[in-house]
N, C-alpha and C. Protein backbone atom coordinates (compact mmCIF):
# COMPACT_ATOMS: atom_id res chain seq x y z
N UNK A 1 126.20 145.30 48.42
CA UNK A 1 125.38 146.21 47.62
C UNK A 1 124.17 146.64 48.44
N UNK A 2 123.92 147.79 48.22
CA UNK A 2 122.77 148.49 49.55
C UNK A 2 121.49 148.07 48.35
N UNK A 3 120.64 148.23 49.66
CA UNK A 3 118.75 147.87 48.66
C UNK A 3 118.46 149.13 48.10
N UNK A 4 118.00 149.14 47.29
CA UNK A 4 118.03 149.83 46.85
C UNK A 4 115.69 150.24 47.13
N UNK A 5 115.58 151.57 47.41
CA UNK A 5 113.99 151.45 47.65
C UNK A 5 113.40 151.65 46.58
N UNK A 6 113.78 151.73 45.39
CA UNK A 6 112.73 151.93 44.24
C UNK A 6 113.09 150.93 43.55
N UNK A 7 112.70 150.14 42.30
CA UNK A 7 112.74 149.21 41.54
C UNK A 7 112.62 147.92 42.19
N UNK A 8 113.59 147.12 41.93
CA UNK A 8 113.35 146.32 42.66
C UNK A 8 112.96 145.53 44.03
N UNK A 9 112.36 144.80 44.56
CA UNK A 9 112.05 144.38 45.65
C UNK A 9 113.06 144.14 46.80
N UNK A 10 112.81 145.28 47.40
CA UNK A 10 113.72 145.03 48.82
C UNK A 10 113.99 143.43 49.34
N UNK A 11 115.28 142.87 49.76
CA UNK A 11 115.55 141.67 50.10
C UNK A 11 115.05 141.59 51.93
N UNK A 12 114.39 140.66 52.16
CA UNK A 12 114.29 140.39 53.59
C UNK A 12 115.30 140.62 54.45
N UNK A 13 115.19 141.11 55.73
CA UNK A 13 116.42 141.38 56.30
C UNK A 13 116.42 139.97 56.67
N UNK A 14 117.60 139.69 57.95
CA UNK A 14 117.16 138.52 59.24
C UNK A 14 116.03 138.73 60.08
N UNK A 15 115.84 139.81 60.64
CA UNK A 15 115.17 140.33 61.61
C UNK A 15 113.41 140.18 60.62
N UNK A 16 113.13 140.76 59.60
CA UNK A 16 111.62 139.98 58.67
C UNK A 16 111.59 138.51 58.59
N UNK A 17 113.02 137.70 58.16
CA UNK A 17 112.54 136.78 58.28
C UNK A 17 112.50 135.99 59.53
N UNK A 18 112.99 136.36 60.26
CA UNK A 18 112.89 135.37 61.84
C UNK A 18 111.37 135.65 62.31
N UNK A 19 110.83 137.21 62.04
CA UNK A 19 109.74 137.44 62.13
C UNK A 19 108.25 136.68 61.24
N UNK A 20 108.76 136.55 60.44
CA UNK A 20 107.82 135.84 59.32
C UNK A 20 107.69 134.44 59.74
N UNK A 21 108.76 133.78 59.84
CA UNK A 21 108.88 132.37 60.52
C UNK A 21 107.95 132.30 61.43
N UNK A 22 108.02 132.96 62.16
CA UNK A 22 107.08 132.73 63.89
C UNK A 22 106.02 132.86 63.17
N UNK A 23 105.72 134.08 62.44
CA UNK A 23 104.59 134.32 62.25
C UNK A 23 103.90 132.81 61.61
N UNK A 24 104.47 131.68 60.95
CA UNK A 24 104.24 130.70 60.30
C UNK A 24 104.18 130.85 58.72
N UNK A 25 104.66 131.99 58.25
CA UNK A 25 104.38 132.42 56.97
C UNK A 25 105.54 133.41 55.95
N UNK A 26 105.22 133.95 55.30
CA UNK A 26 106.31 134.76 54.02
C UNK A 26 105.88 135.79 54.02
N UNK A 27 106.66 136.71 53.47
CA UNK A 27 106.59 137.92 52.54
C UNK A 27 106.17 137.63 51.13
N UNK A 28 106.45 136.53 50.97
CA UNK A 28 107.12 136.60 49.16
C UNK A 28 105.49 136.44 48.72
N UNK A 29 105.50 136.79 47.43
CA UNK A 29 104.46 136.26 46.34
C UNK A 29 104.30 135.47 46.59
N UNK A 30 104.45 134.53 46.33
CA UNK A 30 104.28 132.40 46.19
C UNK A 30 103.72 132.15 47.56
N UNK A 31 102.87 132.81 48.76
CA UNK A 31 102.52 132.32 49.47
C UNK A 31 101.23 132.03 49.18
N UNK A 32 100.43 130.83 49.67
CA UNK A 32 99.44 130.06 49.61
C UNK A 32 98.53 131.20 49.87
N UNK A 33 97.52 131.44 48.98
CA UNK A 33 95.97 131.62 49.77
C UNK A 33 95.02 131.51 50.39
N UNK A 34 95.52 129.79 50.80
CA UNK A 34 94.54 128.64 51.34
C UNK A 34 94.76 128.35 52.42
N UNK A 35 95.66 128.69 53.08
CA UNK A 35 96.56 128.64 54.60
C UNK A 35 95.30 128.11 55.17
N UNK A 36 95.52 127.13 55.98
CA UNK A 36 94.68 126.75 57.19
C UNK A 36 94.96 127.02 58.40
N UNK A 37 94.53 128.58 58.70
CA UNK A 37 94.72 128.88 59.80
C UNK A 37 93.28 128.71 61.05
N UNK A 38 93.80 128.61 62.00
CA UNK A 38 92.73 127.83 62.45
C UNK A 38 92.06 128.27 63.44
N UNK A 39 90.73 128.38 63.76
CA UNK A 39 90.27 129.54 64.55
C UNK A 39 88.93 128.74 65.57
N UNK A 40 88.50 129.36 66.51
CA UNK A 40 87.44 129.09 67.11
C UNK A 40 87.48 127.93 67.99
N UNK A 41 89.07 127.02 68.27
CA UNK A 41 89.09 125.57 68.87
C UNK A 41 89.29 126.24 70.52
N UNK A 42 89.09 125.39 71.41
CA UNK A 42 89.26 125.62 72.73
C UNK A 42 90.46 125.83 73.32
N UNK A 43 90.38 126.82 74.34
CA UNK A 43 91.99 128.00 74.72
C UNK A 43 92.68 128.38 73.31
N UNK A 44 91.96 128.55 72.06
CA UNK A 44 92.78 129.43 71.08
C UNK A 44 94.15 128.38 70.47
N UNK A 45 93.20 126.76 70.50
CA UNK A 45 94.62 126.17 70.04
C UNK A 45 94.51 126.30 68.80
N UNK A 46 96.26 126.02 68.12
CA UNK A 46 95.79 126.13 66.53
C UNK A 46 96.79 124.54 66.24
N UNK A 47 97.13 124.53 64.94
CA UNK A 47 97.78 123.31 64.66
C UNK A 47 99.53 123.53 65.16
N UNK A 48 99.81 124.89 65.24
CA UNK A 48 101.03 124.94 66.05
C UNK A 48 101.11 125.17 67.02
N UNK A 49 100.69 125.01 68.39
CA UNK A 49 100.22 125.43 69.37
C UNK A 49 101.14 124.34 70.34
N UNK A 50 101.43 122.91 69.49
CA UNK A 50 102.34 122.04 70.39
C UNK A 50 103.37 122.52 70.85
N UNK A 51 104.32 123.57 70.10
CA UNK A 51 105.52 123.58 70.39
C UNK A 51 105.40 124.71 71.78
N UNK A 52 104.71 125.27 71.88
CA UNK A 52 104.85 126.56 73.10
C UNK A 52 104.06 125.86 74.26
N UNK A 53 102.83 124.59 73.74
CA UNK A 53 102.61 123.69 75.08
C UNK A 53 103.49 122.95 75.71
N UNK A 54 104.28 122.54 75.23
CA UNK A 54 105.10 121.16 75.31
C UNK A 54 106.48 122.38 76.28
N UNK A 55 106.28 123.43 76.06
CA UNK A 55 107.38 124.57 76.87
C UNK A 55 106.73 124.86 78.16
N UNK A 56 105.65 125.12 78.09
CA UNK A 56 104.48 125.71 79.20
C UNK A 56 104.66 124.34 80.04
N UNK A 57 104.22 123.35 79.42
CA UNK A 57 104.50 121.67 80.79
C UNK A 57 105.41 121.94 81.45
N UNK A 58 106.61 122.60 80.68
CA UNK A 58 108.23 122.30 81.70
C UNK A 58 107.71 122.74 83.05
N UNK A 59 107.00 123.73 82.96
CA UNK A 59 106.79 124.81 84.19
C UNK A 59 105.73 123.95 84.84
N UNK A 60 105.42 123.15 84.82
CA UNK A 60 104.46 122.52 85.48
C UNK A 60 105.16 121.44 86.94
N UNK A 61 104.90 121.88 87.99
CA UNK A 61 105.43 121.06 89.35
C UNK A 61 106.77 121.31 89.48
N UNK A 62 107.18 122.43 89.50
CA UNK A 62 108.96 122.62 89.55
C UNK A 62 109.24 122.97 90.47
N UNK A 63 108.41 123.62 91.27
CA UNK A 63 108.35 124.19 92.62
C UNK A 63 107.05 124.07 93.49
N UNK A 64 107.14 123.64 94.77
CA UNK A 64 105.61 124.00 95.27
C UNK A 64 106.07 125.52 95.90
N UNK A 65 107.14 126.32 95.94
CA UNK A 65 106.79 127.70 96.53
C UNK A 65 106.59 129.10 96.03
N UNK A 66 105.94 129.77 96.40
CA UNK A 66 105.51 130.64 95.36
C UNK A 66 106.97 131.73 95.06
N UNK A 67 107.14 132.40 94.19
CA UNK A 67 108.02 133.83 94.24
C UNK A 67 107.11 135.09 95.14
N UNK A 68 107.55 135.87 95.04
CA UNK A 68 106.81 137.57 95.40
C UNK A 68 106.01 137.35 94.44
N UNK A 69 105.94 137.80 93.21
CA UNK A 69 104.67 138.24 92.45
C UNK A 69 103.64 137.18 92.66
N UNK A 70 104.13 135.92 92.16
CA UNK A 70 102.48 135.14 92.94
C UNK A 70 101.77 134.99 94.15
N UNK A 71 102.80 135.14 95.39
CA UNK A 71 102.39 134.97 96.46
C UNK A 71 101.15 136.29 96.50
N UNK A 72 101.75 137.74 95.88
CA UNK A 72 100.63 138.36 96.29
C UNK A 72 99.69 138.02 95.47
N UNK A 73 99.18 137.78 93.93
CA UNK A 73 98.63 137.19 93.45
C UNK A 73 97.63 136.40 93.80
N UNK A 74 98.32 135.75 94.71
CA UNK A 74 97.64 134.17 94.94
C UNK A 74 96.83 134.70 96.74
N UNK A 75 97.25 135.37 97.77
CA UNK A 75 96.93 136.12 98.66
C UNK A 75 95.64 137.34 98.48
N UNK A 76 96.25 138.32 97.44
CA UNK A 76 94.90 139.27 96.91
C UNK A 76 93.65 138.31 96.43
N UNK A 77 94.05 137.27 95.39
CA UNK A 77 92.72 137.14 95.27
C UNK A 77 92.10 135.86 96.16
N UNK A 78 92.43 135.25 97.13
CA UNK A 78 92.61 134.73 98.14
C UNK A 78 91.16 135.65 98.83
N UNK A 79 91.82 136.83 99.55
CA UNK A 79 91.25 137.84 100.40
C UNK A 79 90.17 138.49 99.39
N UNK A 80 89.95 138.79 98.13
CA UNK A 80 89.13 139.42 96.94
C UNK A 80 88.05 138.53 97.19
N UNK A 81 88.41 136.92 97.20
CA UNK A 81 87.02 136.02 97.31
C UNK A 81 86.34 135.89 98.22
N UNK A 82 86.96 135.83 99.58
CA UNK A 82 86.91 135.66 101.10
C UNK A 82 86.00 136.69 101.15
N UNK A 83 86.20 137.97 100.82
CA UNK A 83 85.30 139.10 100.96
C UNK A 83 83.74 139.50 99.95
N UNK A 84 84.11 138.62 99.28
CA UNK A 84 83.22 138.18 98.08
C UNK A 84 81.72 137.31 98.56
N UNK A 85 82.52 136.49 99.67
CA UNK A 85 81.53 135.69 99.84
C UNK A 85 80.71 135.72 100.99
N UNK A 86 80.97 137.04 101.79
CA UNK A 86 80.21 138.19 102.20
C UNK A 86 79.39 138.59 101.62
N UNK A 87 80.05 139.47 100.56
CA UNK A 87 78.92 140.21 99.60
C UNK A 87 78.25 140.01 99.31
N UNK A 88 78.40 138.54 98.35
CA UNK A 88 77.08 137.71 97.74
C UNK A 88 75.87 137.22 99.13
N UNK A 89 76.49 137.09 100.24
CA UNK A 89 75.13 136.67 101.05
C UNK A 89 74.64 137.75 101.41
N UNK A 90 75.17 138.96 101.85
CA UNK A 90 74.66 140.15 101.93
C UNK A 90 73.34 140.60 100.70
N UNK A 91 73.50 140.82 99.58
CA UNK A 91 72.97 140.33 98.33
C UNK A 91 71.79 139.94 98.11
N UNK A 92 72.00 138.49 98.83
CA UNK A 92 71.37 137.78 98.87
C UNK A 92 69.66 138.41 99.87
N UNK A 93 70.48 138.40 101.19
CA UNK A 93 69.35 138.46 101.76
C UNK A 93 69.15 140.35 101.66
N UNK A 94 69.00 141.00 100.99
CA UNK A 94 68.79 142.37 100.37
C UNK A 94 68.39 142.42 99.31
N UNK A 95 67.80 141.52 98.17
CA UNK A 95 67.52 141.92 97.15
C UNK A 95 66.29 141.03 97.16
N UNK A 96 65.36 141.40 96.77
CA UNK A 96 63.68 141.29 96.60
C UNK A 96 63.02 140.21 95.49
N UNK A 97 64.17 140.46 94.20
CA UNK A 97 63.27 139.83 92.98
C UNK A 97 63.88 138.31 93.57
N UNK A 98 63.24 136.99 93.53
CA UNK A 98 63.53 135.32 93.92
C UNK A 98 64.07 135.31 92.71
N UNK A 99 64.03 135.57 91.53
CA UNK A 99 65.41 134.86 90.66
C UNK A 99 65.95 135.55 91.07
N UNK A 100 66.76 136.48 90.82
CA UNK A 100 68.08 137.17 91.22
C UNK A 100 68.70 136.87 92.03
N UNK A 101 67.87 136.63 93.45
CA UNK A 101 67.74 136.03 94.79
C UNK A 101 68.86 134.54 94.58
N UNK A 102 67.69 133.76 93.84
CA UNK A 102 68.68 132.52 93.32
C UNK A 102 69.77 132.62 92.66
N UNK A 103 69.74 133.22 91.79
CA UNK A 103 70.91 133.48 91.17
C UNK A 103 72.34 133.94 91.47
N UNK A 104 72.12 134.75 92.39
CA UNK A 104 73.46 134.96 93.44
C UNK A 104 73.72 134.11 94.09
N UNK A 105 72.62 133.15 94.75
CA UNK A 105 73.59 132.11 95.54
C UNK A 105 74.33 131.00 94.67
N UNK A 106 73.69 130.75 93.40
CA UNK A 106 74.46 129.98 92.25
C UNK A 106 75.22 130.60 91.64
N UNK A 107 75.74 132.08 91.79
CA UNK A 107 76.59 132.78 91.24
C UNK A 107 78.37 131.96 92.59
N UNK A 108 77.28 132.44 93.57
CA UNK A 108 78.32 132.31 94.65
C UNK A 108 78.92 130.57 94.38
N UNK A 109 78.32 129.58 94.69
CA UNK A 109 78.58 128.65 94.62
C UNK A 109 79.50 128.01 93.09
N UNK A 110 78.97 128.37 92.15
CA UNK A 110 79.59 128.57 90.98
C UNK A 110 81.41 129.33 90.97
N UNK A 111 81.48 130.59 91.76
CA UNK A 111 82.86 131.14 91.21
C UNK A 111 83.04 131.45 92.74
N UNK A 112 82.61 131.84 93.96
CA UNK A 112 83.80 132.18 94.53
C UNK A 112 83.67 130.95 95.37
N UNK A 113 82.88 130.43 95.60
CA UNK A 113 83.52 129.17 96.43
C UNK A 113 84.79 128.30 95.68
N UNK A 114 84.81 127.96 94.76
CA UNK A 114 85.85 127.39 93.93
C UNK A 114 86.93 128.42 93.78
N UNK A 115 86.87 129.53 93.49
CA UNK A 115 87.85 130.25 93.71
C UNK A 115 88.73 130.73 94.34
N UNK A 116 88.00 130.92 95.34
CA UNK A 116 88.66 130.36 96.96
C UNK A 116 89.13 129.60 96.88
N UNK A 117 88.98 128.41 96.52
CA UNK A 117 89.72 127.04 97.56
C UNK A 117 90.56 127.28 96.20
N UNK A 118 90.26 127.54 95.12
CA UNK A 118 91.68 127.36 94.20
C UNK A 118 93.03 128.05 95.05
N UNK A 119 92.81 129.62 95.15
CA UNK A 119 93.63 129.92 95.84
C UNK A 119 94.59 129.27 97.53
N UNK A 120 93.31 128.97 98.22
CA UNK A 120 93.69 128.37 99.12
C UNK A 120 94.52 126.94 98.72
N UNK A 121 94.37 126.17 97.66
CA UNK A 121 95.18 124.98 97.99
C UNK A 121 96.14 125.48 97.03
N UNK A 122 96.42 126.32 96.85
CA UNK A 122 98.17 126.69 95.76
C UNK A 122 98.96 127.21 97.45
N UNK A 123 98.26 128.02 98.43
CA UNK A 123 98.44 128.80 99.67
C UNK A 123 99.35 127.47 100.43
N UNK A 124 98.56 126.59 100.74
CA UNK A 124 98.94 125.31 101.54
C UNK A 124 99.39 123.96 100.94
N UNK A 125 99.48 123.51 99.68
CA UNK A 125 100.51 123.16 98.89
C UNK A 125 101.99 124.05 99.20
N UNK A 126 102.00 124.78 99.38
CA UNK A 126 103.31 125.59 99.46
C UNK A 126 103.50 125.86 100.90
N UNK A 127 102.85 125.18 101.79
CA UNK A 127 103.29 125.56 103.38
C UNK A 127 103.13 127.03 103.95
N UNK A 128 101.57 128.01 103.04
CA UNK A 128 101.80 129.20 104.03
C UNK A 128 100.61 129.17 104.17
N UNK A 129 100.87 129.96 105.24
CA UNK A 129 99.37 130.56 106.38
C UNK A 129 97.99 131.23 105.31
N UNK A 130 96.85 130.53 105.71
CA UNK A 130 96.25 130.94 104.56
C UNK A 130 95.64 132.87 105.23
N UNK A 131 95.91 134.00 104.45
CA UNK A 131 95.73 135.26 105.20
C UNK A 131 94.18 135.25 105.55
N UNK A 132 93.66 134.80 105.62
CA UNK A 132 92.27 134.90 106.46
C UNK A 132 91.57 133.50 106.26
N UNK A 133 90.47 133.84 107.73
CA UNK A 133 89.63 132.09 107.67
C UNK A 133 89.24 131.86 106.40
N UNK A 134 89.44 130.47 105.85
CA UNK A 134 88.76 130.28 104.77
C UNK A 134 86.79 129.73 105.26
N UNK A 135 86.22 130.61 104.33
CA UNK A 135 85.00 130.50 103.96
C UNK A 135 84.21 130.24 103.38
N UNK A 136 85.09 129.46 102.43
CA UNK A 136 84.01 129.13 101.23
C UNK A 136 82.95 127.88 101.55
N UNK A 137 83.05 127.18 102.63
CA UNK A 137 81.90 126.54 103.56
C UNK A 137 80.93 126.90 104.44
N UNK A 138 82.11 127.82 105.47
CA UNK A 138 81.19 127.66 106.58
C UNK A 138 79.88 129.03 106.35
N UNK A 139 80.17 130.11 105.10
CA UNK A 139 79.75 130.99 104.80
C UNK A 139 78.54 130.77 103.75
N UNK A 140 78.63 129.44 102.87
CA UNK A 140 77.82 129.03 102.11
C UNK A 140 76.39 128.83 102.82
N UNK A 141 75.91 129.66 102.76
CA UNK A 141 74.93 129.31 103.08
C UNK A 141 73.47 129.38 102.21
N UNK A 142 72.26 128.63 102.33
CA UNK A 142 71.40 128.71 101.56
C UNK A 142 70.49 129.99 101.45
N UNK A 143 69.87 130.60 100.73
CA UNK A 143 68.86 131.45 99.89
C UNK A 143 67.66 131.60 101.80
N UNK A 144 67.56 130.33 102.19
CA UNK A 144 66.06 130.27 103.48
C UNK A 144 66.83 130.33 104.62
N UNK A 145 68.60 130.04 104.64
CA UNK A 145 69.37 130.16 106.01
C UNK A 145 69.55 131.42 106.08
N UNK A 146 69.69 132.58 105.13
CA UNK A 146 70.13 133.55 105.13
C UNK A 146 69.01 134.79 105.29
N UNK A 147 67.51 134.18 105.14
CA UNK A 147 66.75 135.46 105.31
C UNK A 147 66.55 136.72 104.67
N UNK A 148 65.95 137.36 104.74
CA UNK A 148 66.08 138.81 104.01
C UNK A 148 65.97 140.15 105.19
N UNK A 149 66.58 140.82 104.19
CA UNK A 149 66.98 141.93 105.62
C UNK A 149 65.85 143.35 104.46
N UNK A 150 65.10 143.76 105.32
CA UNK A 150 64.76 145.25 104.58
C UNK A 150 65.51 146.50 104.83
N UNK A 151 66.00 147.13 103.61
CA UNK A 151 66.48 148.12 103.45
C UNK A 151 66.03 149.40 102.04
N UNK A 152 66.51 150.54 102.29
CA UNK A 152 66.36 151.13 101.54
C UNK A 152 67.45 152.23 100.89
N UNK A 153 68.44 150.97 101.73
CA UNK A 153 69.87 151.87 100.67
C UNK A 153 70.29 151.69 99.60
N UNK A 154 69.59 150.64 99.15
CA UNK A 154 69.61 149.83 98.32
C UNK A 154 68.73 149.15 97.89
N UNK A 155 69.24 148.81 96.16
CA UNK A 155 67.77 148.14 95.48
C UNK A 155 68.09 147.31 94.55
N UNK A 156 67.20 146.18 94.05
CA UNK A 156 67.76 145.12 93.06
C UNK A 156 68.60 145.74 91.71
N UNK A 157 68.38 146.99 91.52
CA UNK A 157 68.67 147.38 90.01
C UNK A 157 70.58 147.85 90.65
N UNK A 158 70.69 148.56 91.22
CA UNK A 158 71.90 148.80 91.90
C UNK A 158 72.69 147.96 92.39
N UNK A 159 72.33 146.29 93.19
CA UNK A 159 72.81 145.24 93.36
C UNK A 159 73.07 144.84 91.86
N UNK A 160 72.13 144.30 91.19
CA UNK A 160 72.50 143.65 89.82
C UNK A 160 73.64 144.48 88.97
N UNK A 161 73.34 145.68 88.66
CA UNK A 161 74.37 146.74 87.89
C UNK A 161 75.65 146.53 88.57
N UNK A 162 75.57 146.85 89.89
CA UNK A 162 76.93 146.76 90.46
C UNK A 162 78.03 145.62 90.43
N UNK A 163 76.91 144.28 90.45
CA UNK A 163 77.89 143.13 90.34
C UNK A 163 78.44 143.12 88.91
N UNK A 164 77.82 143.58 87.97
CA UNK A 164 78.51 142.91 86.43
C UNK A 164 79.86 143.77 86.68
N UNK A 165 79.74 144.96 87.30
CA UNK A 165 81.39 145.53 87.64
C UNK A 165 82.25 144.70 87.90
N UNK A 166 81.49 144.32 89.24
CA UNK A 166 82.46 143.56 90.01
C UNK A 166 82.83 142.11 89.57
N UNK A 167 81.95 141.67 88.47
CA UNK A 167 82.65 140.41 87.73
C UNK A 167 83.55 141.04 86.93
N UNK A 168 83.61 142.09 86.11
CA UNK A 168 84.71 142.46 85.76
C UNK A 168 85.68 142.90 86.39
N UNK A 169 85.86 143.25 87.30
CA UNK A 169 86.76 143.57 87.49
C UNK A 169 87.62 142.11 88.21
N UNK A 170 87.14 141.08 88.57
CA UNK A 170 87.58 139.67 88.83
C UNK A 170 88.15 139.35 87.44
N UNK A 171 87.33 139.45 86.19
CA UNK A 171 87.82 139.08 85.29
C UNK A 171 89.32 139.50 84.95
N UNK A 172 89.74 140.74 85.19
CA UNK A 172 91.02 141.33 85.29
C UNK A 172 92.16 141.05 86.22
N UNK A 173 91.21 140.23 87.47
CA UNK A 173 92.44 140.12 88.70
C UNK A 173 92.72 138.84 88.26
N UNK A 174 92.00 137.78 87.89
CA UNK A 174 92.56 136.72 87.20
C UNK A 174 93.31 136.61 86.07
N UNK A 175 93.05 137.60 84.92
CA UNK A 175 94.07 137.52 83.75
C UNK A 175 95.78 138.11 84.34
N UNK A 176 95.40 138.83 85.31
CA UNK A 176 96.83 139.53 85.59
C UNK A 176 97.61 138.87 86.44
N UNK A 177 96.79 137.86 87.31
CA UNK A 177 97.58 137.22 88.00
C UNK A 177 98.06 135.93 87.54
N UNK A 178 97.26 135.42 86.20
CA UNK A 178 97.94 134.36 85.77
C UNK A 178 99.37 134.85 84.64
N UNK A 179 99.56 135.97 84.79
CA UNK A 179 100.81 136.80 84.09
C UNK A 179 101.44 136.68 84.48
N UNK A 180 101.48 136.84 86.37
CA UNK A 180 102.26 137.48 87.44
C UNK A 180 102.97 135.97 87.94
N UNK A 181 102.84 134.64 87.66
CA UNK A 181 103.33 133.34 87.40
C UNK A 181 103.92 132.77 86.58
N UNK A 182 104.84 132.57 86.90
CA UNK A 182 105.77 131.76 86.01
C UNK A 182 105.57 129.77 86.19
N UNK A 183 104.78 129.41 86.66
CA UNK A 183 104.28 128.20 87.15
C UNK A 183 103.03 127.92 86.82
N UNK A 184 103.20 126.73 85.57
CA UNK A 184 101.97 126.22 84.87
C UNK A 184 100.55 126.05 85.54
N UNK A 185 101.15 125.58 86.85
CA UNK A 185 99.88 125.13 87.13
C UNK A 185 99.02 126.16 88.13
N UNK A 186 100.01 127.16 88.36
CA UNK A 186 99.48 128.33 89.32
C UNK A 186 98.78 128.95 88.30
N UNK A 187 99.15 129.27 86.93
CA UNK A 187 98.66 130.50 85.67
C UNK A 187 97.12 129.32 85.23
N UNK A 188 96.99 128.30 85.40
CA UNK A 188 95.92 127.31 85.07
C UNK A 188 95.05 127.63 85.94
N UNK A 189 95.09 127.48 87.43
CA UNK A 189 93.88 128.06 88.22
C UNK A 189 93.53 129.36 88.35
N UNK A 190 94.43 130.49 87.69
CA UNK A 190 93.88 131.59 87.81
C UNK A 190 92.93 131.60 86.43
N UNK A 191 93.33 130.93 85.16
CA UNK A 191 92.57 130.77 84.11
C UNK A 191 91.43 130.37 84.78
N UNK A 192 91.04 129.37 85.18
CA UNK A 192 90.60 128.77 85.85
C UNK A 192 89.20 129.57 86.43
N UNK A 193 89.94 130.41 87.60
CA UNK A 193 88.93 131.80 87.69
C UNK A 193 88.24 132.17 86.92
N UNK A 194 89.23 132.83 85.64
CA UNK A 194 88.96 133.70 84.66
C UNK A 194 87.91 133.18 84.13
N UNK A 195 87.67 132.23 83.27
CA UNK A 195 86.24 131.60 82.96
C UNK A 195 84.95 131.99 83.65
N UNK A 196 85.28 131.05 85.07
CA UNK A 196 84.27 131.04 85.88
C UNK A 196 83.45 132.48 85.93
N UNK A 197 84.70 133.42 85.94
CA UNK A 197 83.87 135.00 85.74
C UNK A 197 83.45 135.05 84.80
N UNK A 198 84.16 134.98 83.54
CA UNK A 198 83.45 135.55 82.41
C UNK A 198 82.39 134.76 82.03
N UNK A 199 81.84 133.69 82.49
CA UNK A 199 80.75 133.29 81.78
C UNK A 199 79.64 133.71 82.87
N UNK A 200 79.82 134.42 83.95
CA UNK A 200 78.64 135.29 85.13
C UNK A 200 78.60 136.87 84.43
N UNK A 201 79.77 136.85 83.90
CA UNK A 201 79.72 138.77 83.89
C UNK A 201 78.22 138.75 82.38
N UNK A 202 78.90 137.76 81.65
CA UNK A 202 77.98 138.20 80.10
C UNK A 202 76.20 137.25 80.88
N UNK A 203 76.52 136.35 81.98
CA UNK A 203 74.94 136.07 82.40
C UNK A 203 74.45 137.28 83.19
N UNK A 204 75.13 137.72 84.11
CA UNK A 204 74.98 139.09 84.73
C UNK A 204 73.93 140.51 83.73
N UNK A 205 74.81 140.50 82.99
CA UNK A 205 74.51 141.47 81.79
C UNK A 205 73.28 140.80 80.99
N UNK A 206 73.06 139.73 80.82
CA UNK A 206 71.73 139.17 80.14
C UNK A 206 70.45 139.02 81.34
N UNK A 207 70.86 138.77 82.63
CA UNK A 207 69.53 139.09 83.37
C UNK A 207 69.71 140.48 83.71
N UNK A 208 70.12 141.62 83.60
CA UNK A 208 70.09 143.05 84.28
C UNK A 208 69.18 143.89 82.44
N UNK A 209 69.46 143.19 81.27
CA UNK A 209 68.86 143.02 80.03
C UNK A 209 67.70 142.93 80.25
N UNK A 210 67.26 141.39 80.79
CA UNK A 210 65.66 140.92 80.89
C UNK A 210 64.63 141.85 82.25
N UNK A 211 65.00 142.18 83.18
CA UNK A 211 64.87 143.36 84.05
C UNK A 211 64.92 144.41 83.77
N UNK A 212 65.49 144.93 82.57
CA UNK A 212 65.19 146.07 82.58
C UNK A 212 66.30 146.99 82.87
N UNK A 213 66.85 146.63 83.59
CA UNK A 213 67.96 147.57 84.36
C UNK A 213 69.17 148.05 83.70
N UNK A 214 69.61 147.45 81.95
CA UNK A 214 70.42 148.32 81.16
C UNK A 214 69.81 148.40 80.02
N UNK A 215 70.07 149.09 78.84
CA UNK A 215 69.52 148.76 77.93
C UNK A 215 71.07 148.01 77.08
N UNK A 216 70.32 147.41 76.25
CA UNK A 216 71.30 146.55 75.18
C UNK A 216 72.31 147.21 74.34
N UNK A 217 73.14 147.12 74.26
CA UNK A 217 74.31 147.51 73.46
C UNK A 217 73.93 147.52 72.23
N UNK A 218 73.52 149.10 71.58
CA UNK A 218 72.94 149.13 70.00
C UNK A 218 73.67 148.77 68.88
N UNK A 219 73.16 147.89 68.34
CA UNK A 219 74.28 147.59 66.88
C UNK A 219 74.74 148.21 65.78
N UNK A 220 75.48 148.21 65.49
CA UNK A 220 76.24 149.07 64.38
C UNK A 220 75.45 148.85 63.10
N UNK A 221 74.82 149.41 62.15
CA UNK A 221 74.70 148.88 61.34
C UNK A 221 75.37 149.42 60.07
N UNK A 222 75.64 148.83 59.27
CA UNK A 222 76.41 149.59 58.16
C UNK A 222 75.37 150.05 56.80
């Protein structure tokens, strides 16, 4: 007998309910109002969250070698940090205001030195050539080793503005490359990254705030 679309209530197909299932829930009337769905816990766990972890472990140590998509993955942002940690001393000794000053080298030390070597030890765990010297040491250098250089191609408001870009746009090379893995523990250190940026991009954006250098995102009000 076909459903009929007026009067009575269309019957679930398979395809609604296999959908509803996942979803953890019904179509029907008689569903609870009180659902405890669960919000705000750390990495977005909820109370069903075991069954797709306990899948994600399998992938954990199955291989130390990478496929194509991670290798470049794991290589781009490899070379993204390496060049990073240039920038930030460059930065460094070019920009005038002493917090900011500080703050980049604890920016640096904070995300790309660790980010680096994340990449680098997934690189050599797996037996390949790491694509350029690693630097996240011998480049570290302090705020009084590094000096200041005068210029006028540049200025603190243009350094500061420019980096919250460039944490975003890290923020993106890490979400995509922990996609581009099929290996738990490779998609964990690019998370891994991902943090480390996003909690510089929204500090980024709160000292370029206190300076002066954007104005604040106006609120909606209703």
């Amino acid at each position: 007998m076909e459903d009929k679309l007026e009067g009575n209530e269309m019957k679930q197909n398979f395809i609604e309910k296999a959908v509803s299932k996942l979803a953890g829930g019904t179509h029907s009337a008689d569903s609870p109002k009180d659902m405890d769905i669960q919000v705000g816990r750390e990495y977005g766990r909820t109370q069903y969250s075991e069954e797709p972890e306990s899948m994600y472990e399998k992938k954990r140590h199955t291989r130390k070698t990478l496929n194509a998509s991670e290798y470049y993955a794991v290589t781009q942002g490899f070379l993204r940090e390496y060049v990073c940690m240039g920038q930030c001393n460059l930065y460094i000794q070019t920009l005038k205001n002493p917090m900011i000053k500080q703050s980049m080298e604890t920016y640096r030390h904070d995300v790309c030195e660790p980010n680096l070597t994340e990449m680098k030890n997934i690189l050599e765990e797996g037996g390949y050539e790491l694509p350029a010297p690693y630097n996240a040491k011998t480049d570290a250098k302090t705020v009084e080793e590094l000096g200041s250089i005068e210029t006028e191609a540049i200025d603190d408001r243009m350094i500061l503005v420019g980096h919250i870009f460039s944490v975003e746009a890290f923020m993106n090379r890490w979400n995509r490359g922990a996609a581009l893995s099929h290996r738990a523990e490779v998609r964990d250190a690019f998370i891994r990254n991902y943090h480390r940026a996003n909690r510089w991009h929204l500090a980024a954006i709160v000292m370029a705030e206190k300076m002066q250098f954007i104005e604040a995102q106006p609120e909606i009000i209703k």
